[in-house]
PDB file of N, CA and C in Angstrom:
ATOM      1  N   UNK A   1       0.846  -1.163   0.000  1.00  0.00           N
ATOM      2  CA  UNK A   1       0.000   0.000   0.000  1.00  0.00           C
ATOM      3  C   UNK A   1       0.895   1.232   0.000  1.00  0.00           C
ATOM      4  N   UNK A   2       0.555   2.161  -0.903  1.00  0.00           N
ATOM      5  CA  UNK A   2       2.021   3.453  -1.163  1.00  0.00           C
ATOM      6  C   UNK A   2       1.160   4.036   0.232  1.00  0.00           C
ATOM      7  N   UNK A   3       2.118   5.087   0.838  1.00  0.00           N
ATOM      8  CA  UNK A   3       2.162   5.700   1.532  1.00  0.00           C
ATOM      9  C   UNK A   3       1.182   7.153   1.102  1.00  0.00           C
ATOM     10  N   UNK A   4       0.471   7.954   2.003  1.00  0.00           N
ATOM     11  CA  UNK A   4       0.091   9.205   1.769  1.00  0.00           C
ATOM     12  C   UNK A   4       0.596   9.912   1.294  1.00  0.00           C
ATOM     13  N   UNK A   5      -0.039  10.600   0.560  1.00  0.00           N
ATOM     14  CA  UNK A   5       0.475  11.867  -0.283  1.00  0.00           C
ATOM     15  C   UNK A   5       0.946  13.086   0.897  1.00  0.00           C
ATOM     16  N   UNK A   6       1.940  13.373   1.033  1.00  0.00           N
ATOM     17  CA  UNK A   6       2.601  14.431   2.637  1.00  0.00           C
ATOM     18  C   UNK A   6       2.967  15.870   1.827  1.00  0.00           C
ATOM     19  N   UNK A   7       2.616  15.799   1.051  1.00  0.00           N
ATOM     20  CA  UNK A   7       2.272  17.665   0.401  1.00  0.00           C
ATOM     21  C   UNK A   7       1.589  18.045   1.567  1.00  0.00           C
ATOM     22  N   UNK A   8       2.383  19.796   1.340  1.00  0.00           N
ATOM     23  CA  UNK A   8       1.527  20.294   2.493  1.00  0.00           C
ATOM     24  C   UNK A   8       1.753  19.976   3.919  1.00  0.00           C
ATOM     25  N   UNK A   9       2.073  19.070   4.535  1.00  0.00           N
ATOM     26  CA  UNK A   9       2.442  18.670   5.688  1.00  0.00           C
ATOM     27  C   UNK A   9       3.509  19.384   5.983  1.00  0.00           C
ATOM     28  N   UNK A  10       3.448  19.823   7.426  1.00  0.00           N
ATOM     29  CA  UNK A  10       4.645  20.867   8.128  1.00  0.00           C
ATOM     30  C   UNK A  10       4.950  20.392   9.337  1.00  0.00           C
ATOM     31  N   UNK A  11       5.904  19.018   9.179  1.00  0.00           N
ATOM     32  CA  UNK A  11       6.368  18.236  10.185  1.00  0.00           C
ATOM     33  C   UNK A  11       6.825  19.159  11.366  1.00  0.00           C
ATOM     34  N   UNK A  12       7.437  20.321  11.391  1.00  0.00           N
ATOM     35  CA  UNK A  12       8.073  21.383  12.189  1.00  0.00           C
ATOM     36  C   UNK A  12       7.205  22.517  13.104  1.00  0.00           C
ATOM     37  N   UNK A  13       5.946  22.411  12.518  1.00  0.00           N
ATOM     38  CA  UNK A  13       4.410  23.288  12.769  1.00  0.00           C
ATOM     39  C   UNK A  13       4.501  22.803  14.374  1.00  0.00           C
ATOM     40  N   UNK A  14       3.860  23.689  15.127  1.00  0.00           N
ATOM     41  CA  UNK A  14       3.370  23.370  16.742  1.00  0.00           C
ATOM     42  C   UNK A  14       2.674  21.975  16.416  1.00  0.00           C
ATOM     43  N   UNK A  15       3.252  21.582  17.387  1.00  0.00           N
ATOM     44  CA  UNK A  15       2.191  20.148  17.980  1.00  0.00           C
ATOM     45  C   UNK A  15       0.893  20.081  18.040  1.00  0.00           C
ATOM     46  N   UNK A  16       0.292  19.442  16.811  1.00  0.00           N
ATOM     47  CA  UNK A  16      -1.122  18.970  16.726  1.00  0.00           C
ATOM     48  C   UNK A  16      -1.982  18.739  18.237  1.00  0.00           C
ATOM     49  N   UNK A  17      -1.105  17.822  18.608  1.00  0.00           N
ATOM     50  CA  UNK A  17      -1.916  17.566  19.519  1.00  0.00           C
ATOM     51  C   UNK A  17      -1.973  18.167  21.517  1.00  0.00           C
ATOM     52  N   UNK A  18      -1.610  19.671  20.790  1.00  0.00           N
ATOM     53  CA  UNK A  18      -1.701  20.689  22.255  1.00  0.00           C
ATOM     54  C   UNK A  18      -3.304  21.011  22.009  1.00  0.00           C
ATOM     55  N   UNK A  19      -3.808  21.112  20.584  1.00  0.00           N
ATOM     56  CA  UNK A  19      -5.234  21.578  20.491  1.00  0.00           C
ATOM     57  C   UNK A  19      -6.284  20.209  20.701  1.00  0.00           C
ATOM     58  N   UNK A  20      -6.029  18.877  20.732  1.00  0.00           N
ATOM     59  CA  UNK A  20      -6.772  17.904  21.277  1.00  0.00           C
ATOM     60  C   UNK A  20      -6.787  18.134  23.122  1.00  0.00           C
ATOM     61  N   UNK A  21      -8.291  17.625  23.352  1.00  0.00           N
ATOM     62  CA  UNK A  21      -8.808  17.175  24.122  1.00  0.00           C
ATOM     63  C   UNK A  21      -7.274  16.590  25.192  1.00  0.00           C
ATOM     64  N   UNK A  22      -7.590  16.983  26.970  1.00  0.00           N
ATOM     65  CA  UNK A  22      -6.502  15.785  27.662  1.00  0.00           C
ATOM     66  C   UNK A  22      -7.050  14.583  27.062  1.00  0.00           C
ATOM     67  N   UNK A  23      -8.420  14.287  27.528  1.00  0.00           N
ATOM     68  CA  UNK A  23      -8.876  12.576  27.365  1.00  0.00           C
ATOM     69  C   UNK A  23      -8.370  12.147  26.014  1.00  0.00           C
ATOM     70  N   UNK A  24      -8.461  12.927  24.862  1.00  0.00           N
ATOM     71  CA  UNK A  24      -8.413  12.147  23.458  1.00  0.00           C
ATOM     72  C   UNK A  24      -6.324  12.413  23.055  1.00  0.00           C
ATOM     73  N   UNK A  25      -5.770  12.907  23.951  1.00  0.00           N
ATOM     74  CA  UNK A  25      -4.405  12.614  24.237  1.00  0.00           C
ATOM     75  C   UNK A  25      -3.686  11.345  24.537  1.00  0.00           C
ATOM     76  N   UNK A  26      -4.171  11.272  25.599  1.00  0.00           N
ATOM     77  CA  UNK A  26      -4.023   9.920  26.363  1.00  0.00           C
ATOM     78  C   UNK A  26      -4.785   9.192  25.513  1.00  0.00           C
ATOM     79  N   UNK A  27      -5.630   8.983  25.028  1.00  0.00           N
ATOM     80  CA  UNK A  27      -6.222   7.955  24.257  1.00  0.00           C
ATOM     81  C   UNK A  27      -5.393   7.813  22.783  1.00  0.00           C
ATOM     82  N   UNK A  28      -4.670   8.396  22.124  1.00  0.00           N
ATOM     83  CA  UNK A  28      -3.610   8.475  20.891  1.00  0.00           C
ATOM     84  C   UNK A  28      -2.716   7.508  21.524  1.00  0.00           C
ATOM     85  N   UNK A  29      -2.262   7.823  23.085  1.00  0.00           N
ATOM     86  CA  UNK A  29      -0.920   6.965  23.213  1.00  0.00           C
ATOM     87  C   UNK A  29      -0.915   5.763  24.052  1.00  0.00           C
ATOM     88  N   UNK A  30      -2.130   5.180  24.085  1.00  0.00           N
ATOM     89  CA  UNK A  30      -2.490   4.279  24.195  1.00  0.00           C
ATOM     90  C   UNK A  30      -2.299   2.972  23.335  1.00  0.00           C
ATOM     91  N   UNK A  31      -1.981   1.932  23.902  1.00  0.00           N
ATOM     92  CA  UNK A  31      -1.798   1.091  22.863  1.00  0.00           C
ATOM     93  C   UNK A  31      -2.784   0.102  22.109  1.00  0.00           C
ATOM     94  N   UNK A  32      -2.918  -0.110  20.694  1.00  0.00           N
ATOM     95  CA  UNK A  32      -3.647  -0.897  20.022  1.00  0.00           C
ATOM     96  C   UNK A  32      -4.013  -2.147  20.154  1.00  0.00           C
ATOM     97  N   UNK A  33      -4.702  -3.276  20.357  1.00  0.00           N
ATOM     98  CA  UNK A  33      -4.702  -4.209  20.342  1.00  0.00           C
ATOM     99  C   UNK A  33      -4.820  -4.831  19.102  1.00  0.00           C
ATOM    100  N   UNK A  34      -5.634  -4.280  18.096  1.00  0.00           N
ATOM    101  CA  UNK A  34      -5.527  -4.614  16.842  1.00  0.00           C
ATOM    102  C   UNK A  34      -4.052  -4.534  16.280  1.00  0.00           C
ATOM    103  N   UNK A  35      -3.358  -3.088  16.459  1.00  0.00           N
ATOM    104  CA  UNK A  35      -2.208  -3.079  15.997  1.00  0.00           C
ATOM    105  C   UNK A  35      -0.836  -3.904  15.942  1.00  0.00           C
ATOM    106  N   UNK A  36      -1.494  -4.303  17.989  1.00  0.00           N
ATOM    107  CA  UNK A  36      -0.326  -5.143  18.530  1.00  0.00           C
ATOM    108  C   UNK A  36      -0.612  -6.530  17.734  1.00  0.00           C
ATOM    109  N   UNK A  37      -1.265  -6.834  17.454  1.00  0.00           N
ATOM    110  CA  UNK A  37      -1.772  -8.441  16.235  1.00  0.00           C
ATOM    111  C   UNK A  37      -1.256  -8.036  15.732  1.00  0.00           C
ATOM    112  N   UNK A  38      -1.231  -7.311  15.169  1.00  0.00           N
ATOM    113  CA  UNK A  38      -0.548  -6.591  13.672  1.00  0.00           C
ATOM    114  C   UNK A  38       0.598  -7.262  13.320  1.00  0.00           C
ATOM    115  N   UNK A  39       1.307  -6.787  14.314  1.00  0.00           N
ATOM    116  CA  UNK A  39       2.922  -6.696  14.484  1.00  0.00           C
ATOM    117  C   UNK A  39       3.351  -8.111  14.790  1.00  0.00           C
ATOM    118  N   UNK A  40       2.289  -8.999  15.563  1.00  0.00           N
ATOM    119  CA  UNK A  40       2.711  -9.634  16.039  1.00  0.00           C
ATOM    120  C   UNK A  40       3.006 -10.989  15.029  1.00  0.00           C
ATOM    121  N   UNK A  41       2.038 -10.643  14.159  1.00  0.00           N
ATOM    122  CA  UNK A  41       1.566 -11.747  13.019  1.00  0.00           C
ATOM    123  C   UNK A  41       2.281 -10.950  11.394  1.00  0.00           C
ATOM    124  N   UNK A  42       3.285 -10.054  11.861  1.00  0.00           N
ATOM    125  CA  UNK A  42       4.191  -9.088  11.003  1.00  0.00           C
ATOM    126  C   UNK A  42       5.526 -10.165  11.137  1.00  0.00           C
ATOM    127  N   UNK A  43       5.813 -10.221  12.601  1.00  0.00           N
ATOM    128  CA  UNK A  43       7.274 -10.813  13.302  1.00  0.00           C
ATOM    129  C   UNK A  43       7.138 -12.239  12.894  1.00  0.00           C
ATOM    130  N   UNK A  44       6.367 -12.856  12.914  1.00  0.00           N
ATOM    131  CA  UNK A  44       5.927 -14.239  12.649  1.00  0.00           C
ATOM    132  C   UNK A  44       6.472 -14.575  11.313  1.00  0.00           C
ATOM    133  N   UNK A  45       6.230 -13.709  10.134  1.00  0.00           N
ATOM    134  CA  UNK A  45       6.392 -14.086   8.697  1.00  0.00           C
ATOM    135  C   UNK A  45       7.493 -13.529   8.464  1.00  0.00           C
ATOM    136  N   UNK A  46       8.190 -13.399   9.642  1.00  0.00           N
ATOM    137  CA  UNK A  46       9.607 -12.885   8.903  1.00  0.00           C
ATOM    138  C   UNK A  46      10.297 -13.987   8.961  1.00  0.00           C
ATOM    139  N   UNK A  47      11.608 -14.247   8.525  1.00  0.00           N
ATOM    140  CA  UNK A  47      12.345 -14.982   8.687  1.00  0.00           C
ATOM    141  C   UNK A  47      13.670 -15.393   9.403  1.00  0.00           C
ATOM    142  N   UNK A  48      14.375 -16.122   9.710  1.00  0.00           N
ATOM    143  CA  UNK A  48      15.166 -16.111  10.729  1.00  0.00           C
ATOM    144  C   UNK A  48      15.947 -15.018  10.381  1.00  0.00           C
ATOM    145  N   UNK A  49      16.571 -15.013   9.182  1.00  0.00           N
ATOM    146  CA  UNK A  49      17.664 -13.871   8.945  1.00  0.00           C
ATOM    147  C   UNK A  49      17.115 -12.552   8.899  1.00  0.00           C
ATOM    148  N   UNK A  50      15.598 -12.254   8.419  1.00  0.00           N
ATOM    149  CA  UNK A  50      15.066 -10.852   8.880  1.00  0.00           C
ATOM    150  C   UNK A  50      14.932 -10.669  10.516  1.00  0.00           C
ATOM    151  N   UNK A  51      15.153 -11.316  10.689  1.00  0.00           N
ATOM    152  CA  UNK A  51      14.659 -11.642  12.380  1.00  0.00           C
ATOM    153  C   UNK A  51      16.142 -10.984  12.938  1.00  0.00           C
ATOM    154  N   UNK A  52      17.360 -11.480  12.597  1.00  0.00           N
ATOM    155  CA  UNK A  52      18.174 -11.858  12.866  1.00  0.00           C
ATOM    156  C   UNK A  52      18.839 -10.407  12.291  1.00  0.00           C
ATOM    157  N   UNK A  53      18.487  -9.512  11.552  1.00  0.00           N
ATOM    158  CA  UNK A  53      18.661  -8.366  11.274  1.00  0.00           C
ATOM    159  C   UNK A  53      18.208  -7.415  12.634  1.00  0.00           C
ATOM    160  N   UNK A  54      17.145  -7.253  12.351  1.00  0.00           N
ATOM    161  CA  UNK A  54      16.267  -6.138  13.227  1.00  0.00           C
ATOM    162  C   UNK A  54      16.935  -6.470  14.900  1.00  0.00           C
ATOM    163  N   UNK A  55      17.563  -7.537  14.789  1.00  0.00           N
ATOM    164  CA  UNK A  55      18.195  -7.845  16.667  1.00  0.00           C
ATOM    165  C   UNK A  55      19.364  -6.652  16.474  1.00  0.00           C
ATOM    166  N   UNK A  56      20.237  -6.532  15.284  1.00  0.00           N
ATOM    167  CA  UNK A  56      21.284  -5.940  15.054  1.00  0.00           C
ATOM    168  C   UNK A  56      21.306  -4.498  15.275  1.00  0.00           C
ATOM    169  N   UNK A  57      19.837  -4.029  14.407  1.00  0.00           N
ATOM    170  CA  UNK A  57      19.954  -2.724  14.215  1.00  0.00           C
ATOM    171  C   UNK A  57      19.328  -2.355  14.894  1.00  0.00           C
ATOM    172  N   UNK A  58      17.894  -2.307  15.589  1.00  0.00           N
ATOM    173  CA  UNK A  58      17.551  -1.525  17.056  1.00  0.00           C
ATOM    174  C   UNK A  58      17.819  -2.204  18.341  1.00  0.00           C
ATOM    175  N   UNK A  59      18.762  -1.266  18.582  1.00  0.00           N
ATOM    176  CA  UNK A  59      19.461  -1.107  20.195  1.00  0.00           C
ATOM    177  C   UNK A  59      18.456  -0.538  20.803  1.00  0.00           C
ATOM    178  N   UNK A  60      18.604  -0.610  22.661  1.00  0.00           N
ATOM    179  CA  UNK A  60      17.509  -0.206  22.938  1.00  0.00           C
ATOM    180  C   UNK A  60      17.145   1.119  23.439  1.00  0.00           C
ATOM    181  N   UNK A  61      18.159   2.039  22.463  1.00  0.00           N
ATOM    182  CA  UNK A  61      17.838   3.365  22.616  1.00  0.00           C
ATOM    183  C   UNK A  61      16.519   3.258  21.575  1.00  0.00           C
ATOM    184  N   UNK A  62      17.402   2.783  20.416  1.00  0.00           N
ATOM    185  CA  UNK A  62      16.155   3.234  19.511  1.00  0.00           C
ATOM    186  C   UNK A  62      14.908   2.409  19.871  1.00  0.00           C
ATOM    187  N   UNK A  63      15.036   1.180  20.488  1.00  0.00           N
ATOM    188  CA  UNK A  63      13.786   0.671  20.676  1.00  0.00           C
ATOM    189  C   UNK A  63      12.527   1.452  21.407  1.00  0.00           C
ATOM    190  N   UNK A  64      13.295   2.679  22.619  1.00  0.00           N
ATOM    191  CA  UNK A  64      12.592   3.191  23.705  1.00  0.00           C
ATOM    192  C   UNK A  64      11.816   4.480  22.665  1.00  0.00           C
ATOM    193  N   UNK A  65      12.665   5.134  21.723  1.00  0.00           N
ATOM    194  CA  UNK A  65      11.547   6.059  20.667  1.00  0.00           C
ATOM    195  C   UNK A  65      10.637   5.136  19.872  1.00  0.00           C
ATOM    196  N   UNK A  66      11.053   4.254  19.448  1.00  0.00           N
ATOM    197  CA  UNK A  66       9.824   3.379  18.605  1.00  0.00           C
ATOM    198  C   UNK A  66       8.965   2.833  19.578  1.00  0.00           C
ATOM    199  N   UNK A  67       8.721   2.518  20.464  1.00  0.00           N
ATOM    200  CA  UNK A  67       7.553   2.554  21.258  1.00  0.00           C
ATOM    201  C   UNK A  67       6.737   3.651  22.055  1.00  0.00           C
ATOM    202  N   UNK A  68       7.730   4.825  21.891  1.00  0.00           N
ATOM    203  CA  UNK A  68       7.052   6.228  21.428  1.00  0.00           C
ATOM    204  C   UNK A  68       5.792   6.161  20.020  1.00  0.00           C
ATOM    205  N   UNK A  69       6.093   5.682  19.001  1.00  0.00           N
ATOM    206  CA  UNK A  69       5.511   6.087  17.840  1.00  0.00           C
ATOM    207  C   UNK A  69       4.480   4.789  18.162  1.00  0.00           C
ATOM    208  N   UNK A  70       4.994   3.551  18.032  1.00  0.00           N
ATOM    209  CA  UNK A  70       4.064   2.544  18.558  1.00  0.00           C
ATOM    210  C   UNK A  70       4.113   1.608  19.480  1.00  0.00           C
ATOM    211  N   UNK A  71       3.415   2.429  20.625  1.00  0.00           N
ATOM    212  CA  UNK A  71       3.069   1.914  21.975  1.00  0.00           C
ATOM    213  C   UNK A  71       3.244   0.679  22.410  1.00  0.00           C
ATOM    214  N   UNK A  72       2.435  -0.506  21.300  1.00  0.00           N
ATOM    215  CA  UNK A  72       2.235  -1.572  20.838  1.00  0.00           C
ATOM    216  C   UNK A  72       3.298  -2.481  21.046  1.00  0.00           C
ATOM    217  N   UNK A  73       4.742  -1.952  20.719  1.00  0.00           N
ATOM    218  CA  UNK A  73       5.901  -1.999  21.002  1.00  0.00           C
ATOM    219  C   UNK A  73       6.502  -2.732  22.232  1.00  0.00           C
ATOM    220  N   UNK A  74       6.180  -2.357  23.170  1.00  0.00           N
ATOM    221  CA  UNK A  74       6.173  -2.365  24.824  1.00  0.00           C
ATOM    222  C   UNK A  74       5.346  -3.572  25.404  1.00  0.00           C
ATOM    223  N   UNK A  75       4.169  -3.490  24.758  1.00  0.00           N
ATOM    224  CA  UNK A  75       3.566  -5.113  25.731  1.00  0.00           C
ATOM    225  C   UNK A  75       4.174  -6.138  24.393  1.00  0.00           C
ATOM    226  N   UNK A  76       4.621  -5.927  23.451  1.00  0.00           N
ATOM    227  CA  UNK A  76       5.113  -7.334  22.799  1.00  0.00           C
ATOM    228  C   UNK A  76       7.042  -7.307  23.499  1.00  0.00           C
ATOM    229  N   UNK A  77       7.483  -6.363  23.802  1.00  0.00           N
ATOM    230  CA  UNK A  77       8.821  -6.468  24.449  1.00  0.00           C
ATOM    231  C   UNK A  77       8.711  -7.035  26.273  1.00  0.00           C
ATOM    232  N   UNK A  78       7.735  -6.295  26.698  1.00  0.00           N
ATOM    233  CA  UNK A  78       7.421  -7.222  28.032  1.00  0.00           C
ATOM    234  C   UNK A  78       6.685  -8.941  28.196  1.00  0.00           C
ATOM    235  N   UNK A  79       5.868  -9.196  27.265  1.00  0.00           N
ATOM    236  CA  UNK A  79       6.110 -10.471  26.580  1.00  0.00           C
ATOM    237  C   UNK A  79       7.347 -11.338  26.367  1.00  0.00           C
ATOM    238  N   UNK A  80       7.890 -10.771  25.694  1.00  0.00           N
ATOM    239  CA  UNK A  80       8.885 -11.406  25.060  1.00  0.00           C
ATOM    240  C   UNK A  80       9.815 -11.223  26.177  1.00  0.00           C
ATOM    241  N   UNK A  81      10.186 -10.913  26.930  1.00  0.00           N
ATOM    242  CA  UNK A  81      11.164 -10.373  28.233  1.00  0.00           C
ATOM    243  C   UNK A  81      10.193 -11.481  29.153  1.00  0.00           C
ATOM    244  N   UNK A  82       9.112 -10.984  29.342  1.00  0.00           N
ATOM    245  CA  UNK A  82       8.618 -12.503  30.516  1.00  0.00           C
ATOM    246  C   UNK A  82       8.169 -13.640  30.379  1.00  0.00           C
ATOM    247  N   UNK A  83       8.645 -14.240  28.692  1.00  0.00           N
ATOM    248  CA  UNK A  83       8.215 -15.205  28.368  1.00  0.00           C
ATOM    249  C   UNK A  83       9.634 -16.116  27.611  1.00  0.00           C
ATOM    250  N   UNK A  84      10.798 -15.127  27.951  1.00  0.00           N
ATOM    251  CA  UNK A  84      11.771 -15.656  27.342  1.00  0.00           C
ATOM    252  C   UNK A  84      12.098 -17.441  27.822  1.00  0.00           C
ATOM    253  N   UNK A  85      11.682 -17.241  29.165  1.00  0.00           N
ATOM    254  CA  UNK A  85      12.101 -19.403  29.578  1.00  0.00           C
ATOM    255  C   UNK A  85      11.010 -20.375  28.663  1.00  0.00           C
ATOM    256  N   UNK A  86       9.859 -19.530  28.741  1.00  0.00           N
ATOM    257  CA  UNK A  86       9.026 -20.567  27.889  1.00  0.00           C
ATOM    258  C   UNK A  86       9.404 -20.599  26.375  1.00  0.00           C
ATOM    259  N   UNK A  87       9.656 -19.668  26.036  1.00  0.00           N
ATOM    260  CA  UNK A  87      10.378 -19.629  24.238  1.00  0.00           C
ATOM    261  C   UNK A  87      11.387 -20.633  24.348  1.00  0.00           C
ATOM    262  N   UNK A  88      12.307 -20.708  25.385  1.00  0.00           N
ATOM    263  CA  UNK A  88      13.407 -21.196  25.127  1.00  0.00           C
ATOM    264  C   UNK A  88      12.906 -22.893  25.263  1.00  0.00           C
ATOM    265  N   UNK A  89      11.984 -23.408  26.026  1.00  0.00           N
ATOM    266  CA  UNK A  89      11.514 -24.805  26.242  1.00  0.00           C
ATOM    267  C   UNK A  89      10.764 -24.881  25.444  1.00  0.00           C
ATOM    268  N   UNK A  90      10.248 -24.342  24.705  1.00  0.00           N
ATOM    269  CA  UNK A  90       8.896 -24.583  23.388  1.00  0.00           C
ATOM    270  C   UNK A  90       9.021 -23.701  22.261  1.00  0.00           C
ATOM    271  N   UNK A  91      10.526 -23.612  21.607  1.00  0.00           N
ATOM    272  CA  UNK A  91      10.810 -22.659  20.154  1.00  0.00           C
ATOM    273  C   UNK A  91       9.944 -22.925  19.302  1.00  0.00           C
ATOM    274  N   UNK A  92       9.575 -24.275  19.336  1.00  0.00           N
ATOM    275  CA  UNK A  92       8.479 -24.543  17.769  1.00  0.00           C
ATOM    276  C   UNK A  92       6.994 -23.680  18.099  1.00  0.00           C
ATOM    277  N   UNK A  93       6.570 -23.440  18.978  1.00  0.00           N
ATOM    278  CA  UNK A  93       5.455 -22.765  19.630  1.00  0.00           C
ATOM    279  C   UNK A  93       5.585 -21.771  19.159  1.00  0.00           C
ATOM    280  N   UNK A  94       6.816 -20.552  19.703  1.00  0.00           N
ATOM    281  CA  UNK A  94       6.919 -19.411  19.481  1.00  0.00           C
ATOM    282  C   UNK A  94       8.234 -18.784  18.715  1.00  0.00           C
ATOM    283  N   UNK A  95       7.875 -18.131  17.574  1.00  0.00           N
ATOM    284  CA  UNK A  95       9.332 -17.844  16.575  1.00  0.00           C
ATOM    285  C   UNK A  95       9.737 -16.743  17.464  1.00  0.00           C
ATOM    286  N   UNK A  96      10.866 -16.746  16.881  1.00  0.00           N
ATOM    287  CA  UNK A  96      12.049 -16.342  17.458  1.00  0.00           C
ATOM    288  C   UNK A  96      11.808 -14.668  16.896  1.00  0.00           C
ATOM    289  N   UNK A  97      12.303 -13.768  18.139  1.00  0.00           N
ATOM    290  CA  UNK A  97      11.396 -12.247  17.886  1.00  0.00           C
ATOM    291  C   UNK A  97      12.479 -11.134  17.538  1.00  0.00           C
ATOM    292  N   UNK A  98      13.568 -11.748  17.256  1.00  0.00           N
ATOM    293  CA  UNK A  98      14.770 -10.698  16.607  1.00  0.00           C
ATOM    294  C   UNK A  98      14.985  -9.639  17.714  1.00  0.00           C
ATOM    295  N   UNK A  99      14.823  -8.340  17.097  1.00  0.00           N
ATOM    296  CA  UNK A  99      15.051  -7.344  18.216  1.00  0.00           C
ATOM    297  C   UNK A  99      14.433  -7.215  19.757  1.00  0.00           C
ATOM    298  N   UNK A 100      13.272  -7.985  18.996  1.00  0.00           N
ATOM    299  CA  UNK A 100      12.251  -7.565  20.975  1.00  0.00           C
ATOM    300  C   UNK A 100      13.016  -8.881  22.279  1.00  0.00           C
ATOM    301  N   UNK A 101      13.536  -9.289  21.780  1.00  0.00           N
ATOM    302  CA  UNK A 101      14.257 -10.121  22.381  1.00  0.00           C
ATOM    303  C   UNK A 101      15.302  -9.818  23.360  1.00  0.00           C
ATOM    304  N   UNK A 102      16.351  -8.777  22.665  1.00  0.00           N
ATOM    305  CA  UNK A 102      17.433  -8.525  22.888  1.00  0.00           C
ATOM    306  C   UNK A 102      16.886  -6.485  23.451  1.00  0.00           C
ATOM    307  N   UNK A 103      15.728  -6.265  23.485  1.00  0.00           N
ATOM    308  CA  UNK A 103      15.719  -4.572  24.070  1.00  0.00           C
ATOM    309  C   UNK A 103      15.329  -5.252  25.502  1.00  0.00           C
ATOM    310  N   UNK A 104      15.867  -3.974  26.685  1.00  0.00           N
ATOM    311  CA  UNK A 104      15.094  -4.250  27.945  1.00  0.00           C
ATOM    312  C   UNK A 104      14.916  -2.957  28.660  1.00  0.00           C
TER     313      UNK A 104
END
């Protein structure tokens, strides 16, 4: 799916969201449950060596801004952080999660 057309967009403009609602704030940075499937069934179809990439390249600085952008981020890394003994006794169960593995 191509990406939006970002004409016009003024990444640098005041923060959109000082003119939202507190409640509908907190509700933006909230995390998805649909989304978190998303991702989760994203990590799944990758493959060991894509897998085996993404461990390389987000460290967990960058991991802590990307769960800035998606929240979603965070309960599949606390997962994967409190589920690491069972991964390790039942790999065929659960593939192997590249970076979320290795952020803490």
């Amino acid at each position: 799916m191509p990406m939006p057309d970002m004409a016009g967009a003024n990444m640098n403009s005041e923060n959109p969201m000082q003119n939202l609602p507190p409640e509908a704030q907190a509700s933006l940075l909230e995390p998805n449950e649909e989304i978190g499937a998303m991702l989760v069934a994203r990590l799944s179809a990758m493959t060991p060596q894509e897998l085996q990439m993404i461990d390389r390249v987000i460290t967990p600085e960058v991991a802590q801004v990307l769960t800035k952008l998606l929240p979603e981020l965070q309960e599949l890394i606390a997962a994967v952080e409190g589920g690491g003994e069972q991964m390790a006794q039942a790999p065929q169960q659960a593939p192997a999660m590249g970076a979320l593995g290795g952020m803490g």
